[in-house]
C-alpha atoms as a PDB file:
ATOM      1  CA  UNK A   1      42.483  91.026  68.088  1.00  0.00           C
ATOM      2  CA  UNK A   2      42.855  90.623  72.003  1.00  0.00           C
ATOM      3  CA  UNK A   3      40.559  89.113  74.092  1.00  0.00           C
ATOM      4  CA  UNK A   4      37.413  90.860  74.754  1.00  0.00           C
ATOM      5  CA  UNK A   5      36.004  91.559  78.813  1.00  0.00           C
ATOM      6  CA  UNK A   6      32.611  91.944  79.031  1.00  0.00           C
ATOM      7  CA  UNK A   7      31.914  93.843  82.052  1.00  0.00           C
ATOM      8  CA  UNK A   8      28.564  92.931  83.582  1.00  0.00           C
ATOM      9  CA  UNK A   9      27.059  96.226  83.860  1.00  0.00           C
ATOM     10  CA  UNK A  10      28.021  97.814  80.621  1.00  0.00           C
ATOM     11  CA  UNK A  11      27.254  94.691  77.521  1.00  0.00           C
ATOM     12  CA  UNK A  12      23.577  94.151  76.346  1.00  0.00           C
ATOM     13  CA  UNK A  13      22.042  92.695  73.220  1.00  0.00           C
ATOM     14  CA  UNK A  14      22.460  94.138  70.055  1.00  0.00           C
ATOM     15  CA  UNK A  15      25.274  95.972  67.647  1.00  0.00           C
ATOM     16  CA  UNK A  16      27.519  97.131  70.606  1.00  0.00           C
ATOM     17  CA  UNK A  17      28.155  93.473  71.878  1.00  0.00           C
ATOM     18  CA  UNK A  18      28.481  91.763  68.060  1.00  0.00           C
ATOM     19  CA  UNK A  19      30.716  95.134  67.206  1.00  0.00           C
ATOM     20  CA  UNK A  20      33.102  93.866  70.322  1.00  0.00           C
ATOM     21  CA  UNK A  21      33.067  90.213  69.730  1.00  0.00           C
ATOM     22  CA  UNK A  22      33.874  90.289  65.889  1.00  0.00           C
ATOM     23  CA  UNK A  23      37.299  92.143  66.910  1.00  0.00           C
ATOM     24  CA  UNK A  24      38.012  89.011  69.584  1.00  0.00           C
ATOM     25  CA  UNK A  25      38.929  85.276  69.506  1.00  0.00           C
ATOM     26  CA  UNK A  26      38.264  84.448  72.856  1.00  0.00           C
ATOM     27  CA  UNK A  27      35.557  85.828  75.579  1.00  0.00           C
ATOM     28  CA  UNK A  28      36.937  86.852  79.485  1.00  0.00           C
ATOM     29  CA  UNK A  29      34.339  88.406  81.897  1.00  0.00           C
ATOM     30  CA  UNK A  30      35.534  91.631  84.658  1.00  0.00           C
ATOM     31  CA  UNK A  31      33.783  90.579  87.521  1.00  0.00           C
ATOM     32  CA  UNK A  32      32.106  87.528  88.695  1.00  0.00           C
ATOM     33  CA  UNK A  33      29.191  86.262  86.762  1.00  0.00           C
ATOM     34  CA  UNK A  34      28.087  84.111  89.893  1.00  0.00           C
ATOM     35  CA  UNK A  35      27.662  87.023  92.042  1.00  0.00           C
ATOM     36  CA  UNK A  36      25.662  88.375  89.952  1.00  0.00           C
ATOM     37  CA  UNK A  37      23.115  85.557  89.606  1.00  0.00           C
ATOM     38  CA  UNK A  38      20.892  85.237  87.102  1.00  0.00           C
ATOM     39  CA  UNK A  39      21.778  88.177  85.570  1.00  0.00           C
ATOM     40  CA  UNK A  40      25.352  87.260  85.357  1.00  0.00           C
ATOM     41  CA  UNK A  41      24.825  83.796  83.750  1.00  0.00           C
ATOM     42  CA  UNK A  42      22.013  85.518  80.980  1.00  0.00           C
ATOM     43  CA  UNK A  43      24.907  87.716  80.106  1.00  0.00           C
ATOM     44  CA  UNK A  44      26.971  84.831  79.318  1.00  0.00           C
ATOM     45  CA  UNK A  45      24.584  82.750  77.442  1.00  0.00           C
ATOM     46  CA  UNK A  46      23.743  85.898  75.619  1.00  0.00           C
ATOM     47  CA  UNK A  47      27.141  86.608  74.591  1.00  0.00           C
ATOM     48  CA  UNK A  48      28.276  83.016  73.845  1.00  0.00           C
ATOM     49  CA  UNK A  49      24.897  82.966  71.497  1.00  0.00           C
ATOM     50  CA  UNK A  50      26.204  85.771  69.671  1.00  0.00           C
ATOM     51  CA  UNK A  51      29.445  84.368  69.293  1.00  0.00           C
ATOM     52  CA  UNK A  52      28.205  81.617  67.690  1.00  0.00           C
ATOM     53  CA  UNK A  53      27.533  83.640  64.444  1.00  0.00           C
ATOM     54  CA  UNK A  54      30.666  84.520  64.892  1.00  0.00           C
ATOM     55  CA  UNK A  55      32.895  81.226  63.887  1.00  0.00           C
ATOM     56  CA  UNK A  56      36.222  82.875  65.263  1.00  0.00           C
ATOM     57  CA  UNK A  57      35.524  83.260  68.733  1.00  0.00           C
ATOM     58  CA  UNK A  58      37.148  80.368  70.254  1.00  0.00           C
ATOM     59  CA  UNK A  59      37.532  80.483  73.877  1.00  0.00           C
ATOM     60  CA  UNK A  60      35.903  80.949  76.564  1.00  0.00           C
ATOM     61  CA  UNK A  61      37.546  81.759  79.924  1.00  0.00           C
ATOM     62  CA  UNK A  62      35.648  82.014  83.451  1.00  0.00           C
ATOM     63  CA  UNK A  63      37.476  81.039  86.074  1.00  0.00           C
ATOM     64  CA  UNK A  64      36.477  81.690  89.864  1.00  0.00           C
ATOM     65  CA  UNK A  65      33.079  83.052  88.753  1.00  0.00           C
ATOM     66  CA  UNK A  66      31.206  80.956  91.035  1.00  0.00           C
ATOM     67  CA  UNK A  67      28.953  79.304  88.431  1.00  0.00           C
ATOM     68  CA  UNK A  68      28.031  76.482  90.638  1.00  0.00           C
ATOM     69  CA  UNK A  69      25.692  73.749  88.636  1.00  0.00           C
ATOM     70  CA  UNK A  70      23.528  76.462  87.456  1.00  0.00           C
ATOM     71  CA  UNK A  71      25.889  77.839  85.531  1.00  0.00           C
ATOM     72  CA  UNK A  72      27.344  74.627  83.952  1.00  0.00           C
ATOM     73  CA  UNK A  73      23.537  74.326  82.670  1.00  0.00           C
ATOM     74  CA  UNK A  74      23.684  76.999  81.093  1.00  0.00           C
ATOM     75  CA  UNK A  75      26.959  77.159  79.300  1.00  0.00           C
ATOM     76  CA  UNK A  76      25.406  73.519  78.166  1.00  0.00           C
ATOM     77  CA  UNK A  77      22.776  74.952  76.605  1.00  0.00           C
ATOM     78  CA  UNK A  78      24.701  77.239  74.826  1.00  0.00           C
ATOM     79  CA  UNK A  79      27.106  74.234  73.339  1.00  0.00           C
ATOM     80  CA  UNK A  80      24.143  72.260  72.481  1.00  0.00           C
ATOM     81  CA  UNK A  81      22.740  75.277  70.123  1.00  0.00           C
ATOM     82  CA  UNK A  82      25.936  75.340  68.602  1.00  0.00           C
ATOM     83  CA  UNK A  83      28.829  77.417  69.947  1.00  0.00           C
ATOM     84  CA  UNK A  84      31.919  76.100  69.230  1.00  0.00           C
ATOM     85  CA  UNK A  85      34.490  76.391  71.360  1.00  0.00           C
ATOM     86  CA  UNK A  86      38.132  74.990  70.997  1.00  0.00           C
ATOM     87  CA  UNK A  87      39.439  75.959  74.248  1.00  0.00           C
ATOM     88  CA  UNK A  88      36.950  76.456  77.724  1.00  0.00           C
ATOM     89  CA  UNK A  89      38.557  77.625  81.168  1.00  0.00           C
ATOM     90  CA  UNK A  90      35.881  76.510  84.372  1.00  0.00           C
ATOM     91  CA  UNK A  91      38.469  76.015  87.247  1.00  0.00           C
ATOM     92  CA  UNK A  92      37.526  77.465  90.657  1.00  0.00           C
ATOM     93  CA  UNK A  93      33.630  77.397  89.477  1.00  0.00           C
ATOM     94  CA  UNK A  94      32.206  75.151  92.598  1.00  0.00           C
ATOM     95  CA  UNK A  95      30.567  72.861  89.324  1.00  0.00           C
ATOM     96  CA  UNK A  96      30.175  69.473  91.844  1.00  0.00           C
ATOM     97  CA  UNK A  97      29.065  66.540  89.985  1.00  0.00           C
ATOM     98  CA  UNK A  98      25.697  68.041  88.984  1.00  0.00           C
ATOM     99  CA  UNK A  99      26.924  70.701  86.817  1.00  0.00           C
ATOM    100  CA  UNK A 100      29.926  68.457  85.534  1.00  0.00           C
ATOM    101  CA  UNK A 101      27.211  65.653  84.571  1.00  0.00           C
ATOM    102  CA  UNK A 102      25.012  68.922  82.511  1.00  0.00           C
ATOM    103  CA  UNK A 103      28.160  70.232  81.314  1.00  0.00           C
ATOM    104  CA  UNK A 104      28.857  66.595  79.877  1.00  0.00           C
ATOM    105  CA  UNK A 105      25.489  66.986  78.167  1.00  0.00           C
ATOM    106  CA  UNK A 106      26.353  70.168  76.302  1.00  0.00           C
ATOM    107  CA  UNK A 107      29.811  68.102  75.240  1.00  0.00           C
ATOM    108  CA  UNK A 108      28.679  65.728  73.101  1.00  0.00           C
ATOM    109  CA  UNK A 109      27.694  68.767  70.292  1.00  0.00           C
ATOM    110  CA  UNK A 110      31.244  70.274  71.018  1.00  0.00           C
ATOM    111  CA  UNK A 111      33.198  69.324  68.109  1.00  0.00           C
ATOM    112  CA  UNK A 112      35.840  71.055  68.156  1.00  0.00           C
ATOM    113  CA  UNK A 113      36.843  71.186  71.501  1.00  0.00           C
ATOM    114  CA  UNK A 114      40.738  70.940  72.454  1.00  0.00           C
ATOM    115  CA  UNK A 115      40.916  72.073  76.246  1.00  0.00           C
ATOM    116  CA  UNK A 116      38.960  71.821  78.719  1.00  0.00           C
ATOM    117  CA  UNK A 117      39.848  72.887  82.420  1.00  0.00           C
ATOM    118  CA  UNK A 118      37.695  71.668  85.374  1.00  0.00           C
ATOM    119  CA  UNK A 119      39.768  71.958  87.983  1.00  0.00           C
ATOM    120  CA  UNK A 120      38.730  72.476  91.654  1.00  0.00           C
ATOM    121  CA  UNK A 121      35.482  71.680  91.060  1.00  0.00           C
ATOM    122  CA  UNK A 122      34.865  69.494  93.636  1.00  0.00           C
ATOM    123  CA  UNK A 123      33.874  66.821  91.156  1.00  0.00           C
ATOM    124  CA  UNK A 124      33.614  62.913  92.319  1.00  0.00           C
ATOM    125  CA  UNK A 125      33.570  60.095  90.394  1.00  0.00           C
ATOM    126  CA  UNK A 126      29.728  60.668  89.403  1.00  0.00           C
ATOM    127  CA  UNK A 127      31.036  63.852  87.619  1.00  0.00           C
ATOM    128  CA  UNK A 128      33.803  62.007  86.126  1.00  0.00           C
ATOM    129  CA  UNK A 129      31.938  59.086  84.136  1.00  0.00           C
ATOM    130  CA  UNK A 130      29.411  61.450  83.104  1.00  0.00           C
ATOM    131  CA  UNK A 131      32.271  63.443  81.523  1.00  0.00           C
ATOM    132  CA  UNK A 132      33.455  60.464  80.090  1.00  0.00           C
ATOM    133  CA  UNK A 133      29.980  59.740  78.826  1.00  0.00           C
ATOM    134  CA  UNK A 134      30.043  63.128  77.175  1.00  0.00           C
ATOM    135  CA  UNK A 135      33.297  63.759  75.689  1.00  0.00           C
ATOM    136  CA  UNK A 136      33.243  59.737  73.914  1.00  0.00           C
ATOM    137  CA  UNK A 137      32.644  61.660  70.574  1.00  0.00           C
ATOM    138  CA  UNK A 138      34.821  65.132  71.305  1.00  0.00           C
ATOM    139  CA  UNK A 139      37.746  63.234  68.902  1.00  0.00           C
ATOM    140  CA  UNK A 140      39.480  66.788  68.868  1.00  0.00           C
ATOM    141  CA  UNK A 141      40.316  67.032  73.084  1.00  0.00           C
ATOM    142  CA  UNK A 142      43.625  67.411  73.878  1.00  0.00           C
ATOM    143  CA  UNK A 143      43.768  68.534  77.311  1.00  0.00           C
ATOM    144  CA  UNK A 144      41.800  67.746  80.183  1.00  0.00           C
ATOM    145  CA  UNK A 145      42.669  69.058  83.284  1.00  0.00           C
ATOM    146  CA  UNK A 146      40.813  68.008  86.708  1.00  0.00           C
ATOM    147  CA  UNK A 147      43.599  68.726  88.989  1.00  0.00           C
ATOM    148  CA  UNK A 148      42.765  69.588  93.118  1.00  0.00           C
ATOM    149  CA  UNK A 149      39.496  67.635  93.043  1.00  0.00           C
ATOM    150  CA  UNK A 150      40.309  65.014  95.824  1.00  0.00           C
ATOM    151  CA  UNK A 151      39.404  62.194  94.217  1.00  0.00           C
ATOM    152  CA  UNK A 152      39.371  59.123  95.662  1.00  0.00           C
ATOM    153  CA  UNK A 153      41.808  56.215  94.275  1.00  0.00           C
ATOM    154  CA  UNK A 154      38.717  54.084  92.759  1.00  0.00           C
ATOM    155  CA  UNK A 155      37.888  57.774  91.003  1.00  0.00           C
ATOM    156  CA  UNK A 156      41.447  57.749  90.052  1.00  0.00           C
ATOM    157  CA  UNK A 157      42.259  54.814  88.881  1.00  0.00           C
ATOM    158  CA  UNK A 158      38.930  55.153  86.469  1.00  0.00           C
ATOM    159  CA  UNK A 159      40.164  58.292  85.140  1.00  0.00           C
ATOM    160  CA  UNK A 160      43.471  57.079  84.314  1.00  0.00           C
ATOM    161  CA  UNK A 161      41.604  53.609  82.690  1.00  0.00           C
ATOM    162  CA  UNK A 162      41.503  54.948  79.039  1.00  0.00           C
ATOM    163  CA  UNK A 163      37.794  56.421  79.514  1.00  0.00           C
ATOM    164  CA  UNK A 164      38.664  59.323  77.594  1.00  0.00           C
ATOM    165  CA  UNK A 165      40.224  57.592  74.850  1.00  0.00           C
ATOM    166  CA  UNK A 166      40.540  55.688  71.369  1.00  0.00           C
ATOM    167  CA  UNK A 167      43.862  53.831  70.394  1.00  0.00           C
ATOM    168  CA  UNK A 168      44.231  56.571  67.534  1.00  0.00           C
ATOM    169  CA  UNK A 169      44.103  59.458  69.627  1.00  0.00           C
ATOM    170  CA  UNK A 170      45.277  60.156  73.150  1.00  0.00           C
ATOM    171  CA  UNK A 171      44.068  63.140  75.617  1.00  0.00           C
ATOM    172  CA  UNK A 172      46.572  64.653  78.110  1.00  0.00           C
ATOM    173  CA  UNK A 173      44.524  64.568  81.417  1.00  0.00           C
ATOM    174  CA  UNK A 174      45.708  66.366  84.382  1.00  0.00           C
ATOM    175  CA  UNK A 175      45.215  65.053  87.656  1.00  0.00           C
ATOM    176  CA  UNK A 176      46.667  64.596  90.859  1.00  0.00           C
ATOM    177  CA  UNK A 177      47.848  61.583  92.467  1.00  0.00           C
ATOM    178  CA  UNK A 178      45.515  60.035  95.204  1.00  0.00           C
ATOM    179  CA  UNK A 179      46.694  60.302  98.708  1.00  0.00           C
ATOM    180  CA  UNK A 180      48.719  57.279  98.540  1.00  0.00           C
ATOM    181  CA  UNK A 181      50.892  59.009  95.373  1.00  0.00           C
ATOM    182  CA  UNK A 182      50.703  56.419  93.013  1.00  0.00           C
ATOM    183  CA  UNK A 183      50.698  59.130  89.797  1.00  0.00           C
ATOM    184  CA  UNK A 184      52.955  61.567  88.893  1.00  0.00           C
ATOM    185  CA  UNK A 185      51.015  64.849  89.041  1.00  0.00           C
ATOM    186  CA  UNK A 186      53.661  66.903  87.469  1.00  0.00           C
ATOM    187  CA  UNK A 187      53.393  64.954  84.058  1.00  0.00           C
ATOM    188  CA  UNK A 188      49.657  64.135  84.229  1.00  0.00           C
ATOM    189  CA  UNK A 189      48.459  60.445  82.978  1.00  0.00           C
ATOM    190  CA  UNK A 190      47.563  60.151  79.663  1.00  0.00           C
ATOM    191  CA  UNK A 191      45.071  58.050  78.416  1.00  0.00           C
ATOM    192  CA  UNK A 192      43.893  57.369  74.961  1.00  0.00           C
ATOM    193  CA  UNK A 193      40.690  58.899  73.984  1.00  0.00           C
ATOM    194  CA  UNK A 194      37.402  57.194  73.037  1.00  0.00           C
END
């Protein structure tokens, strides 16, 4: 019932992998995928496409893999077959707006989708309204974090603008103040969802 770590070397397709995953709600990877390459991110699109038959597996977490925009493709690609995820962990992934913007893409098929954590990505404000863009349908987010990006106070004051938001439901988004403090980081700004 605990989380399942795939370690790079050792998971391939087939029973052994499905065997693991149906005993786990949530996917964590020993190593780092990035440093791996291409290898690394095949093993997780291969093991997020198996979880997909598998309708319990729930999170994913990979932070400080170094997936870079590459691997936010990728990870779109897998949400857009149709793994759903409630709960996805990117911080520390060096994403930049690229991989934010095809992440975003992968978003609008992720349904069920109640955290999402992006932070130090170094994402900008083209990253940001493409991630609005993409999450205008996700009706089930509840947390968004994009703390330690630096964003400017224009980026800022968008984010904090209701772009994530209808009047019936409201996201919790995490970020910190711009350089002249004029948010409360601790509490995060919320903003009704779209």
């Amino acid at each position: 019932e605990g989380p399942l770590r795939l370690c790079i070397g050792r998971i391939h397709e087939g029973d052994e992998t499905l065997t693991a995953l149906r005993a786990s709600r949530e996917l964590k990877f020993a190593g780092c995928l990035g440093a791996y390459g291409q290898r690394g991110l095949r093993l997780l699109c291969t093991s997020l496409e198996l979880a997909k038959h598998l309708h319990h597996v729930s999170r994913v977490e990979l932070p400080n893999h170094r997936l870079g925009p590459a691997g936010a493709r990728e990870l779109a690609r897998c949400l857009r077959a149709g793994v759903n995820l409630e709960h996805i962990d990117l911080r520390s992934n060096a994403l930049k707006d690229a991989g934010v913007a095809a992440l975003a893409g992968g978003l609008r098929h992720a349904r069920r989708i109640k955290t999402l954590i992006l932070s130090a990505n170094r994402v900008g404000r083209p990253g940001v309204e493409a991630l609005a863009d993409g999450l205008q349908f996700c009706f089930t987010l509840d947390w968004l974090d994009l703390r330690t990006n630096d964003f400017t106070r224009e980026t800022h004051d968008f984010i904090v603008a209701s772009h994530f938001a209808n009047p019936s439901h409201y996201v919790n988004v995490l970020v910190d103040p711009p350089d002249d403090g004029a948010a409360d980081a601790e509490h995060g700004a919320s903003s009704p969802k779209r």
